[in-house]
C-alpha atoms as a PDB file:
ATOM      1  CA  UNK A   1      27.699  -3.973   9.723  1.00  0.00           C
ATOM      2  CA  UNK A   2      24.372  -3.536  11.209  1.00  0.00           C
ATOM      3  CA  UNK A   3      25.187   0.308  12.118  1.00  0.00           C
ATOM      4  CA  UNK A   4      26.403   0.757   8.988  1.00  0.00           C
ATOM      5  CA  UNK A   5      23.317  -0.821   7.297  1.00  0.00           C
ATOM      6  CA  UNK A   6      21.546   1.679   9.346  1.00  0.00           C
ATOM      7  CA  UNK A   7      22.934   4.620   7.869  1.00  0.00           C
ATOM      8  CA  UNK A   8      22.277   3.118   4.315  1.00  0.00           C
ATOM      9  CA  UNK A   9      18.658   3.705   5.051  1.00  0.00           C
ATOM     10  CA  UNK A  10      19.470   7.272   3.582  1.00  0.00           C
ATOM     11  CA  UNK A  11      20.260   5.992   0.544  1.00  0.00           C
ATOM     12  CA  UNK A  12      17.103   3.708   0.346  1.00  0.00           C
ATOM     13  CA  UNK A  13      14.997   6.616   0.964  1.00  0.00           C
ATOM     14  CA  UNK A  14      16.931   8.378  -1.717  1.00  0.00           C
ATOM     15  CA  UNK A  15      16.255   5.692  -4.035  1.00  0.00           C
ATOM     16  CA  UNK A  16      12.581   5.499  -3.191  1.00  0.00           C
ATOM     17  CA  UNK A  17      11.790   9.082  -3.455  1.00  0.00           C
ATOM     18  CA  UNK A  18      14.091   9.116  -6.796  1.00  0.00           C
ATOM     19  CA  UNK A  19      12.330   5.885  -8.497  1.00  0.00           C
ATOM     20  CA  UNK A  20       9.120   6.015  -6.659  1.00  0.00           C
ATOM     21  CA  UNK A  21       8.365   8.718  -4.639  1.00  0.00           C
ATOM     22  CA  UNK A  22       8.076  11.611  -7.314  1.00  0.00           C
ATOM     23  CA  UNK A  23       5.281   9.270  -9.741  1.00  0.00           C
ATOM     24  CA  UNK A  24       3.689   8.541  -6.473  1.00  0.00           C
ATOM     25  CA  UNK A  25       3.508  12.401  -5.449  1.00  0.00           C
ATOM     26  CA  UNK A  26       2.567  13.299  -9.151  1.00  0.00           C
ATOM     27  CA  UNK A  27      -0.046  10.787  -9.545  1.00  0.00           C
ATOM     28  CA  UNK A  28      -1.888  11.681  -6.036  1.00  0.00           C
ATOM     29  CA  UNK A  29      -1.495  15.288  -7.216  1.00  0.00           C
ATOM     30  CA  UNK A  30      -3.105  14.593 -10.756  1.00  0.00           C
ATOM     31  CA  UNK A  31      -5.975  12.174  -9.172  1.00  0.00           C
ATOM     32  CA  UNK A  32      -6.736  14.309  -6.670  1.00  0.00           C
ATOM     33  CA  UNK A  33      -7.000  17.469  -8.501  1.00  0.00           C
ATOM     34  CA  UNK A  34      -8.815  16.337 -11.284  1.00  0.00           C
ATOM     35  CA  UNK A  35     -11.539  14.615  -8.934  1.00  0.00           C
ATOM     36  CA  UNK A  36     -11.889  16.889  -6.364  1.00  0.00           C
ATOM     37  CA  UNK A  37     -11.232  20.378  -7.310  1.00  0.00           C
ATOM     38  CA  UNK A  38     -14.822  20.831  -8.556  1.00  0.00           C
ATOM     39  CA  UNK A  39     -15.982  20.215  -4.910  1.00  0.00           C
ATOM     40  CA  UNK A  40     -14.239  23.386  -3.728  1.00  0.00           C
ATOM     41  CA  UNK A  41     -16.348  25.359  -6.098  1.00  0.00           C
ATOM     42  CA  UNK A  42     -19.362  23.056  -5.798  1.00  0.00           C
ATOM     43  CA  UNK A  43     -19.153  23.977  -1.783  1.00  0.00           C
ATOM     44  CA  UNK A  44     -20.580  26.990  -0.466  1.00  0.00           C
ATOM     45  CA  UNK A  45     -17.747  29.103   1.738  1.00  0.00           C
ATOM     46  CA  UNK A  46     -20.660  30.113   4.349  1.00  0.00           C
ATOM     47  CA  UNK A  47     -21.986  26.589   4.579  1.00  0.00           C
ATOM     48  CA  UNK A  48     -19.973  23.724   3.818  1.00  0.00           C
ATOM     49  CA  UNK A  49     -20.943  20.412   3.093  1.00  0.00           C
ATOM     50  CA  UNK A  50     -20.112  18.418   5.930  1.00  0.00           C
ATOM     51  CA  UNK A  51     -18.044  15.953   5.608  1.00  0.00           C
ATOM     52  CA  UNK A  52     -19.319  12.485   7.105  1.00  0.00           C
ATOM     53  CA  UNK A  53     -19.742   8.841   6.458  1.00  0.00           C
ATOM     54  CA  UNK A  54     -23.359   8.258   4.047  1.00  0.00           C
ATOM     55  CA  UNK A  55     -23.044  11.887   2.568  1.00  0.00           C
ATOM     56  CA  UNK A  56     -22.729  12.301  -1.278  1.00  0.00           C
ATOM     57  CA  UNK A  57     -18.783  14.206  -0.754  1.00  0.00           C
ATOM     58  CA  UNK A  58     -17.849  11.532   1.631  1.00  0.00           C
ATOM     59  CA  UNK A  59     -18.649   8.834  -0.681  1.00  0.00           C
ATOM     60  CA  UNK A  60     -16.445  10.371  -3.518  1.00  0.00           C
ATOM     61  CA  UNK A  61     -13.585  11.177  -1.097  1.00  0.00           C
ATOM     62  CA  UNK A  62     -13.587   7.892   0.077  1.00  0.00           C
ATOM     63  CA  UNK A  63     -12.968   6.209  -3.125  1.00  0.00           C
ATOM     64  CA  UNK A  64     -10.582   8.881  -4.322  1.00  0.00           C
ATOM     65  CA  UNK A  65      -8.326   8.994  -0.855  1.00  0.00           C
ATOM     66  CA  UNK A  66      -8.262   4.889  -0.643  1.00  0.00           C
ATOM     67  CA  UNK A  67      -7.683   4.292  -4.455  1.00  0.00           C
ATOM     68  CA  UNK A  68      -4.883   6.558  -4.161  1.00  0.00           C
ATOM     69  CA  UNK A  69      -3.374   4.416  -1.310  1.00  0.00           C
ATOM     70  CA  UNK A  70      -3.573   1.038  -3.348  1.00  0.00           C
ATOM     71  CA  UNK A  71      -1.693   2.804  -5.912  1.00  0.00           C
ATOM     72  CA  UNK A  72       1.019   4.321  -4.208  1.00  0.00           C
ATOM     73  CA  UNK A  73       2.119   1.018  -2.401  1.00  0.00           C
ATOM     74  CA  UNK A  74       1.689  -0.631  -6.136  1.00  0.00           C
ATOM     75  CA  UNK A  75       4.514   1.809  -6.955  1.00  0.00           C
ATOM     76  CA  UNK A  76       6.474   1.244  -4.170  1.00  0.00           C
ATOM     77  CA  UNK A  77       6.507  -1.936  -4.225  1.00  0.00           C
ATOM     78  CA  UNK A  78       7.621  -2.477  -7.850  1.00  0.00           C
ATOM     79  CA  UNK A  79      11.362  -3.732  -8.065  1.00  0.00           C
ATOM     80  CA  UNK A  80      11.481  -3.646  -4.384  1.00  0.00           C
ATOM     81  CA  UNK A  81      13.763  -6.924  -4.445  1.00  0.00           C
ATOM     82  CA  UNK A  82      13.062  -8.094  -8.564  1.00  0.00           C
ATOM     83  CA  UNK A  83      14.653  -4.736  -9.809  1.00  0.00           C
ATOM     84  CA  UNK A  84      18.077  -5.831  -8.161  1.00  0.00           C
ATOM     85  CA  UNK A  85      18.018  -9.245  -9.379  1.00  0.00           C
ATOM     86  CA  UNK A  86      17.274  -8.425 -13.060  1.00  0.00           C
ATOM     87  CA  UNK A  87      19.769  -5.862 -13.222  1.00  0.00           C
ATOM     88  CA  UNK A  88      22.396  -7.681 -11.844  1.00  0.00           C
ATOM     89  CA  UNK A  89      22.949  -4.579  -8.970  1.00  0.00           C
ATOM     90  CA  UNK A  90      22.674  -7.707  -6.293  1.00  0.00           C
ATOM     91  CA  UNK A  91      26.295  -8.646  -6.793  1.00  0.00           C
ATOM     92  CA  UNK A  92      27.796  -5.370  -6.126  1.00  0.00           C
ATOM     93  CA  UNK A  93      25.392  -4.853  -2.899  1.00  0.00           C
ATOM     94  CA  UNK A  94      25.845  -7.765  -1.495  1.00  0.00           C
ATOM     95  CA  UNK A  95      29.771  -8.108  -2.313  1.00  0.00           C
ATOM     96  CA  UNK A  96      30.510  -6.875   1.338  1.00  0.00           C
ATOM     97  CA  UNK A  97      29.531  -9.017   4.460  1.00  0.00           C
ATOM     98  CA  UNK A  98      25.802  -7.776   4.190  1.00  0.00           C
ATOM     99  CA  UNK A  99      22.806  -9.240   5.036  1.00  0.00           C
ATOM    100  CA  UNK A 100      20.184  -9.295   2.738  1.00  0.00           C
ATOM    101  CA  UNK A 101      17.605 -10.456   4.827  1.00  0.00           C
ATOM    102  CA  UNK A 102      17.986  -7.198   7.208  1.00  0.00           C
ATOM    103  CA  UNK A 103      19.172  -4.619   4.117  1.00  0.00           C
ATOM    104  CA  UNK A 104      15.694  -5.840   2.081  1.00  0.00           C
ATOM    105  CA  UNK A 105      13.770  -5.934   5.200  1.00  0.00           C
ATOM    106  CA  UNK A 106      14.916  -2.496   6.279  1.00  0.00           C
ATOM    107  CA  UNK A 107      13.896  -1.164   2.664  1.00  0.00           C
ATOM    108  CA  UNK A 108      10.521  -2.214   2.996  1.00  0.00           C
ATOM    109  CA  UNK A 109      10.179  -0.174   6.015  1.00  0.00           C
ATOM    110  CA  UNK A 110      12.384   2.861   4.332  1.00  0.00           C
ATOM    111  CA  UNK A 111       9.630   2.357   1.816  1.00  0.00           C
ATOM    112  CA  UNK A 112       6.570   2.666   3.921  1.00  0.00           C
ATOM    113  CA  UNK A 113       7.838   5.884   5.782  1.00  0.00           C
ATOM    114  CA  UNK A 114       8.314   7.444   2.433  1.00  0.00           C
ATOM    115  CA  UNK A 115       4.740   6.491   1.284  1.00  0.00           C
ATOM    116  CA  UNK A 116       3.398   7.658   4.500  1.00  0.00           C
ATOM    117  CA  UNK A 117       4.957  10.669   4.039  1.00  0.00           C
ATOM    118  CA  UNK A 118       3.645  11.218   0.697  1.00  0.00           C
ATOM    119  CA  UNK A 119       0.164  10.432   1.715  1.00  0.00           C
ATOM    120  CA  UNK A 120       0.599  13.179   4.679  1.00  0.00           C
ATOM    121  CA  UNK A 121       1.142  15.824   2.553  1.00  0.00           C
ATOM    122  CA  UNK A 122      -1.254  14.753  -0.029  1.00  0.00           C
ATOM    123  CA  UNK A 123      -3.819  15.161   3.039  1.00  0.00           C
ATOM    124  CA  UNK A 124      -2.977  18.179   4.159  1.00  0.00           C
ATOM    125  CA  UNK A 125      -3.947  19.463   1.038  1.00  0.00           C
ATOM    126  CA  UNK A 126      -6.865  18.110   0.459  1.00  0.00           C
ATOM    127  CA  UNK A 127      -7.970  19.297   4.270  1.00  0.00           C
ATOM    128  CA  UNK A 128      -7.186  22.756   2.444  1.00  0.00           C
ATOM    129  CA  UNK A 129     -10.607  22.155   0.798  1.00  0.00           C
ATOM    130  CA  UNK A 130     -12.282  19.855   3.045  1.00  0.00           C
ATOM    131  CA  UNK A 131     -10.895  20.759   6.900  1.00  0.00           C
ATOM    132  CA  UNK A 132     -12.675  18.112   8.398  1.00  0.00           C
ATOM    133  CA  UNK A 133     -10.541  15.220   6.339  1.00  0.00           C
ATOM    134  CA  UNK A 134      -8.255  13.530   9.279  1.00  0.00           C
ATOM    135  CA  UNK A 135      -5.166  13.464   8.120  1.00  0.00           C
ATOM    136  CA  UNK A 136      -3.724  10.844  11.266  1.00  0.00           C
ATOM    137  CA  UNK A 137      -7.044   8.680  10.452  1.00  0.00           C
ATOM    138  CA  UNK A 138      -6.301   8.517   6.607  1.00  0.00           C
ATOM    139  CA  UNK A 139      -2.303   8.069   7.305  1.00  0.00           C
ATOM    140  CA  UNK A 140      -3.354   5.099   9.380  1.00  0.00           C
ATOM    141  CA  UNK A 141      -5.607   3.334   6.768  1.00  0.00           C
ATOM    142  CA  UNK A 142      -2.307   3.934   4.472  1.00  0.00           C
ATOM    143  CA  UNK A 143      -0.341   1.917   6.806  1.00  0.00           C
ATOM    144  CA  UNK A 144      -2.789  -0.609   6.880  1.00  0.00           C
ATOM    145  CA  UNK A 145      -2.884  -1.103   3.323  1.00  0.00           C
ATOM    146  CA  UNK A 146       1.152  -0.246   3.086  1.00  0.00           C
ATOM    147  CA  UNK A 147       1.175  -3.662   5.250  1.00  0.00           C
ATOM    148  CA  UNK A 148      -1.453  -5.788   3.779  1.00  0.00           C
ATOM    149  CA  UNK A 149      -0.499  -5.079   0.220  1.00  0.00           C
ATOM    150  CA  UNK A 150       2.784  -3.997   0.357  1.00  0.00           C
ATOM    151  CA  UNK A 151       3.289  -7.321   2.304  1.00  0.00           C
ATOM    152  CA  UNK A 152       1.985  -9.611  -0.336  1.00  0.00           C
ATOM    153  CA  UNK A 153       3.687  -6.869  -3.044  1.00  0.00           C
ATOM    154  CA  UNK A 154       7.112  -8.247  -0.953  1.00  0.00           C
ATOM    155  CA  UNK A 155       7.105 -11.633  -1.253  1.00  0.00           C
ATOM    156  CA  UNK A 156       6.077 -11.641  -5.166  1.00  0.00           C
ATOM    157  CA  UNK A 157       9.151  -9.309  -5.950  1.00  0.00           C
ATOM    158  CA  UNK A 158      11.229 -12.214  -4.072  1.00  0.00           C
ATOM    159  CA  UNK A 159       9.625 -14.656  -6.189  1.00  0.00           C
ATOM    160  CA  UNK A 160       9.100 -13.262  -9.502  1.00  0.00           C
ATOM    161  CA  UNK A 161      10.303 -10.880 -11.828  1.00  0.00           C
ATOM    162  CA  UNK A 162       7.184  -9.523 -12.351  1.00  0.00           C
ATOM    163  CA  UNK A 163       5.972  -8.348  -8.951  1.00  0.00           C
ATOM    164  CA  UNK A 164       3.868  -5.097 -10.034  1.00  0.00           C
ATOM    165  CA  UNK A 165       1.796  -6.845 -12.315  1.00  0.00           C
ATOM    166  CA  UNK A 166       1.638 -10.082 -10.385  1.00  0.00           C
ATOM    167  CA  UNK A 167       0.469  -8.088  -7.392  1.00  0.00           C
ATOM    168  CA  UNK A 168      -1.916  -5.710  -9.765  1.00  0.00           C
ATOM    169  CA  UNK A 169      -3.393  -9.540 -10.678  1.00  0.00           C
ATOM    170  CA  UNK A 170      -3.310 -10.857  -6.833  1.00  0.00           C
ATOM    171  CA  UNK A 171      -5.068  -7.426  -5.617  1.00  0.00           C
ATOM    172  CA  UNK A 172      -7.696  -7.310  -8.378  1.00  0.00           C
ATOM    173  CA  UNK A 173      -8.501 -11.140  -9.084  1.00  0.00           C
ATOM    174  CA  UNK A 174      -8.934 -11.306  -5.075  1.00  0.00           C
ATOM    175  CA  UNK A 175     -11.615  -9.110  -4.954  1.00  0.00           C
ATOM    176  CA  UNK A 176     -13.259 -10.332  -8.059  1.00  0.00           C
ATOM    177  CA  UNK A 177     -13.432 -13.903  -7.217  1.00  0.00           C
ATOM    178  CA  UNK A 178     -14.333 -13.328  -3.692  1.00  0.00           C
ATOM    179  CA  UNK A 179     -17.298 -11.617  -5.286  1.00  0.00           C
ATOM    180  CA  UNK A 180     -18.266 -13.968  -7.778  1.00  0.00           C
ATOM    181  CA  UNK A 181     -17.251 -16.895  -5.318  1.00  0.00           C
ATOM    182  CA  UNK A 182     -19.424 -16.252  -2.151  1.00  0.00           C
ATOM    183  CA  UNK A 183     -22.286 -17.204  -0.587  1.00  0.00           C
ATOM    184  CA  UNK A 184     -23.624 -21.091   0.558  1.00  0.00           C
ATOM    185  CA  UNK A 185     -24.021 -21.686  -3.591  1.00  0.00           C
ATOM    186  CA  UNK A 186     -20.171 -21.284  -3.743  1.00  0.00           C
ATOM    187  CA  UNK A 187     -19.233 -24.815  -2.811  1.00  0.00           C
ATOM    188  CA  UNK A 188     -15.774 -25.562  -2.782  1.00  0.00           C
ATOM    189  CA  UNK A 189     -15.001 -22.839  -5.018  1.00  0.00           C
ATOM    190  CA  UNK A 190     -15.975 -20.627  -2.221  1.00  0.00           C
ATOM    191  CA  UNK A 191     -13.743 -22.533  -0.019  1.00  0.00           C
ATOM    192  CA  UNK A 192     -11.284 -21.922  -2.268  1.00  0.00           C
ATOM    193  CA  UNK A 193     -11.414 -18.407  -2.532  1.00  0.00           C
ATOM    194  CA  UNK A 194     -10.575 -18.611   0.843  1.00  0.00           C
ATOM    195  CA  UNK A 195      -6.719 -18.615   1.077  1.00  0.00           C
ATOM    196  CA  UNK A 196      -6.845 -15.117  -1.047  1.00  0.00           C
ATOM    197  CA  UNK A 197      -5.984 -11.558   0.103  1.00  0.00           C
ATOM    198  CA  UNK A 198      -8.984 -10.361   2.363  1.00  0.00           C
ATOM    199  CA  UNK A 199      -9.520  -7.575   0.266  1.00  0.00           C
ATOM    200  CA  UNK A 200     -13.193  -7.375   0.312  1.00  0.00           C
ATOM    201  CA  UNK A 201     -13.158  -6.298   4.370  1.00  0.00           C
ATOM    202  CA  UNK A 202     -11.052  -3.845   3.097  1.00  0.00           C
ATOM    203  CA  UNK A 203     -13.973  -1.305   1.622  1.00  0.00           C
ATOM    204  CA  UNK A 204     -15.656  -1.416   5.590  1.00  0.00           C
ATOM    205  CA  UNK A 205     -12.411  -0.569   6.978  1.00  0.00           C
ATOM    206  CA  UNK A 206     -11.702   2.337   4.206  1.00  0.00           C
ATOM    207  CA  UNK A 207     -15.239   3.728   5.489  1.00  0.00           C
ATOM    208  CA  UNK A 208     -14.570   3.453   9.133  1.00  0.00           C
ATOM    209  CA  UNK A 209     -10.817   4.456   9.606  1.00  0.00           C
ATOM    210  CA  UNK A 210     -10.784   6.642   7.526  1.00  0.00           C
ATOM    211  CA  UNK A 211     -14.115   8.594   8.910  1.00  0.00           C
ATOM    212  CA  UNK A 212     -13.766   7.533  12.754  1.00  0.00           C
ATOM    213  CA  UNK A 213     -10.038   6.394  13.359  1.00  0.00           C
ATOM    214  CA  UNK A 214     -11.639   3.090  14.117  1.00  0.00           C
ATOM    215  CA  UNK A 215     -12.499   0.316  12.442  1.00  0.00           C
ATOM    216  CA  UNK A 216     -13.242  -3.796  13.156  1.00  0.00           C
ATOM    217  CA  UNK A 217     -10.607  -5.670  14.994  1.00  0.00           C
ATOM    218  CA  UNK A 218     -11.346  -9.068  13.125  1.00  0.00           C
ATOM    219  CA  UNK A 219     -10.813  -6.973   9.492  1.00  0.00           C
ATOM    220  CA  UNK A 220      -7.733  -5.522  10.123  1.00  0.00           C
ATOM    221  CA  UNK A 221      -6.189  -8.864  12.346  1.00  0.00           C
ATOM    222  CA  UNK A 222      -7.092 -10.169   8.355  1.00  0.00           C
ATOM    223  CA  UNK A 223      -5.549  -7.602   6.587  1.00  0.00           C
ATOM    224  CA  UNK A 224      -2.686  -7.244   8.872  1.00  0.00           C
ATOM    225  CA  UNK A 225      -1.951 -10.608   9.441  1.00  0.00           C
ATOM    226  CA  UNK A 226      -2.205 -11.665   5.784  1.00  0.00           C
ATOM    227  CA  UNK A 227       0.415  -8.942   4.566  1.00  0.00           C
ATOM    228  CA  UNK A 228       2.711 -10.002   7.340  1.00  0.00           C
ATOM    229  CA  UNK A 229       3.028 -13.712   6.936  1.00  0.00           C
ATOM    230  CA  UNK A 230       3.318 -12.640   3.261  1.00  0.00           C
ATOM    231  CA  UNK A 231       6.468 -10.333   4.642  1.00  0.00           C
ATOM    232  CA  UNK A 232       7.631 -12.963   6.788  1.00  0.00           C
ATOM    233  CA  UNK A 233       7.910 -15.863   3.934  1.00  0.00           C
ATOM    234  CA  UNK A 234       9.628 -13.272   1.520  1.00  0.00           C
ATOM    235  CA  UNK A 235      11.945 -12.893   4.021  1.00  0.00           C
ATOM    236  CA  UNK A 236      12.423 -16.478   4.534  1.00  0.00           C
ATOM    237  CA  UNK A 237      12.460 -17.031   0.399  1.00  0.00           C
ATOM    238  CA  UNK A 238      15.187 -14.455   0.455  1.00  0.00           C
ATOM    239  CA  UNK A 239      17.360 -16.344   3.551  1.00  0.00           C
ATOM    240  CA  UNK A 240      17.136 -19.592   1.782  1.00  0.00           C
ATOM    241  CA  UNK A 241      16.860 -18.806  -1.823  1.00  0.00           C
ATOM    242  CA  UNK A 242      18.710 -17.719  -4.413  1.00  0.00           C
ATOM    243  CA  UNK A 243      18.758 -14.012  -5.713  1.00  0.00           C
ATOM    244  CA  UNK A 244      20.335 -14.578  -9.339  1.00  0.00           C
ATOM    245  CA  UNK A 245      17.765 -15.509 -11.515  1.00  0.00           C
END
């Protein structure tokens, strides 16, 4: 069964690209035209503006390239595991001696080599107007974020129907309350605040890995580690759990 789970990865990365990967495509397409198309024209062909951390085009590329990343994995992680359950498709799947441990856990990673992919070729063409953009830097940083998001993204379509919006609340209500919540005035609030997502080292890593191919070991241990224990207890919710609602 495991070889022939192996070949199903085909059909998972049918699926994705099918149900995810064209809105994924389209939206980085859309976002990144609309944003950055005015640079080629604002950019002189004899002198570009270089492109480097602290200039006014790195700065707009950087929010562009990483809110474009957040997004994608929000896509591809909605109905990961919640869209089989509501729709019943888990009793047809999982009528044969499968394990759904290894078939979800194998989708996840179907999953992230499709948004890779996507965010490869969505560099490629923005190094078309700006060829100093790394395209192996900013695929790493998509990884990163595929893990640390897509990990939490994971275990909340194991545990809830909702897992796009609960994750859009996770991902968003992290970063505010870390920023409302910090500093010695915080008390225990601040303490609190502390079990969250690390999503606030996450702007300092954008900057780095994305400009240098480098970035702080401690942040991404955080970010890394975070989305992976997240992975690890889906998995876990999914062993001992149950998937009908």
């Amino acid at each position: 069964m495991t070889g022939r789970l192996g070949k199903y990865s085909l059909w998972q990365f049918r699926d994705f690209f099918m149900q995810h990967g064209i809105g994924i495509a389209i939206i980085g397409l859309l976002w990144g035209y609309t944003l950055l198309a005015p640079l080629r024209a604002a950019m002189s062909v004899q002198s570009p503006t270089p492109l480097a951390p602290g200039s006014p085009i790195w700065g707009i590329v950087l929010q562009i390239t990483s809110a474009v990343v957040s997004v994608s994995v929000l896509i591809a992680m909605n109905g990961i595991v919640s869209s089989d359950r509501k729709n019943g498709y888990y009793r047809f799947l999982f009528s044969k001696p499968i394990n759904r441990v290894l078939y979800y856990a194998q989708a996840f990673l179907v999953y992230m080599v499709g948004v890779l992919l996507i965010m490869a070729i969505l560099s490629a063409l923005l190094r078309t107007i700006l060829p100093s953009f790394n395209i192996g830097y900013f695929v790493m940083y998509a990884a990163l974020v595929y893990i640390a998001m897509g990990g939490i993204g994971f275990f909340l379509s194991v545990a809830t129907r909702y897992d796009w919006l609960s994750l859009a609340a996770v991902w968003l209500g992290s970063r505010m309350l870390r920023a409302i919540y910090s500093g010695p005035r915080a008390g225990w609030k601040g303490k609190v605040v502390e079990i969250l997502p690390p999503v606030h080292r996450l702007d300092d890593v954008a900057n780095s890995l994305i400009g240098t191919g480098s970035a702080p070991s401690s942040d991404v241990a955080w970010l890394l580690g975070y989305g992976l224990l997240c992975f690890i207890l889906g998995l876990v919710l999914l062993r001992y759990g149950s998937l009908a609602d």
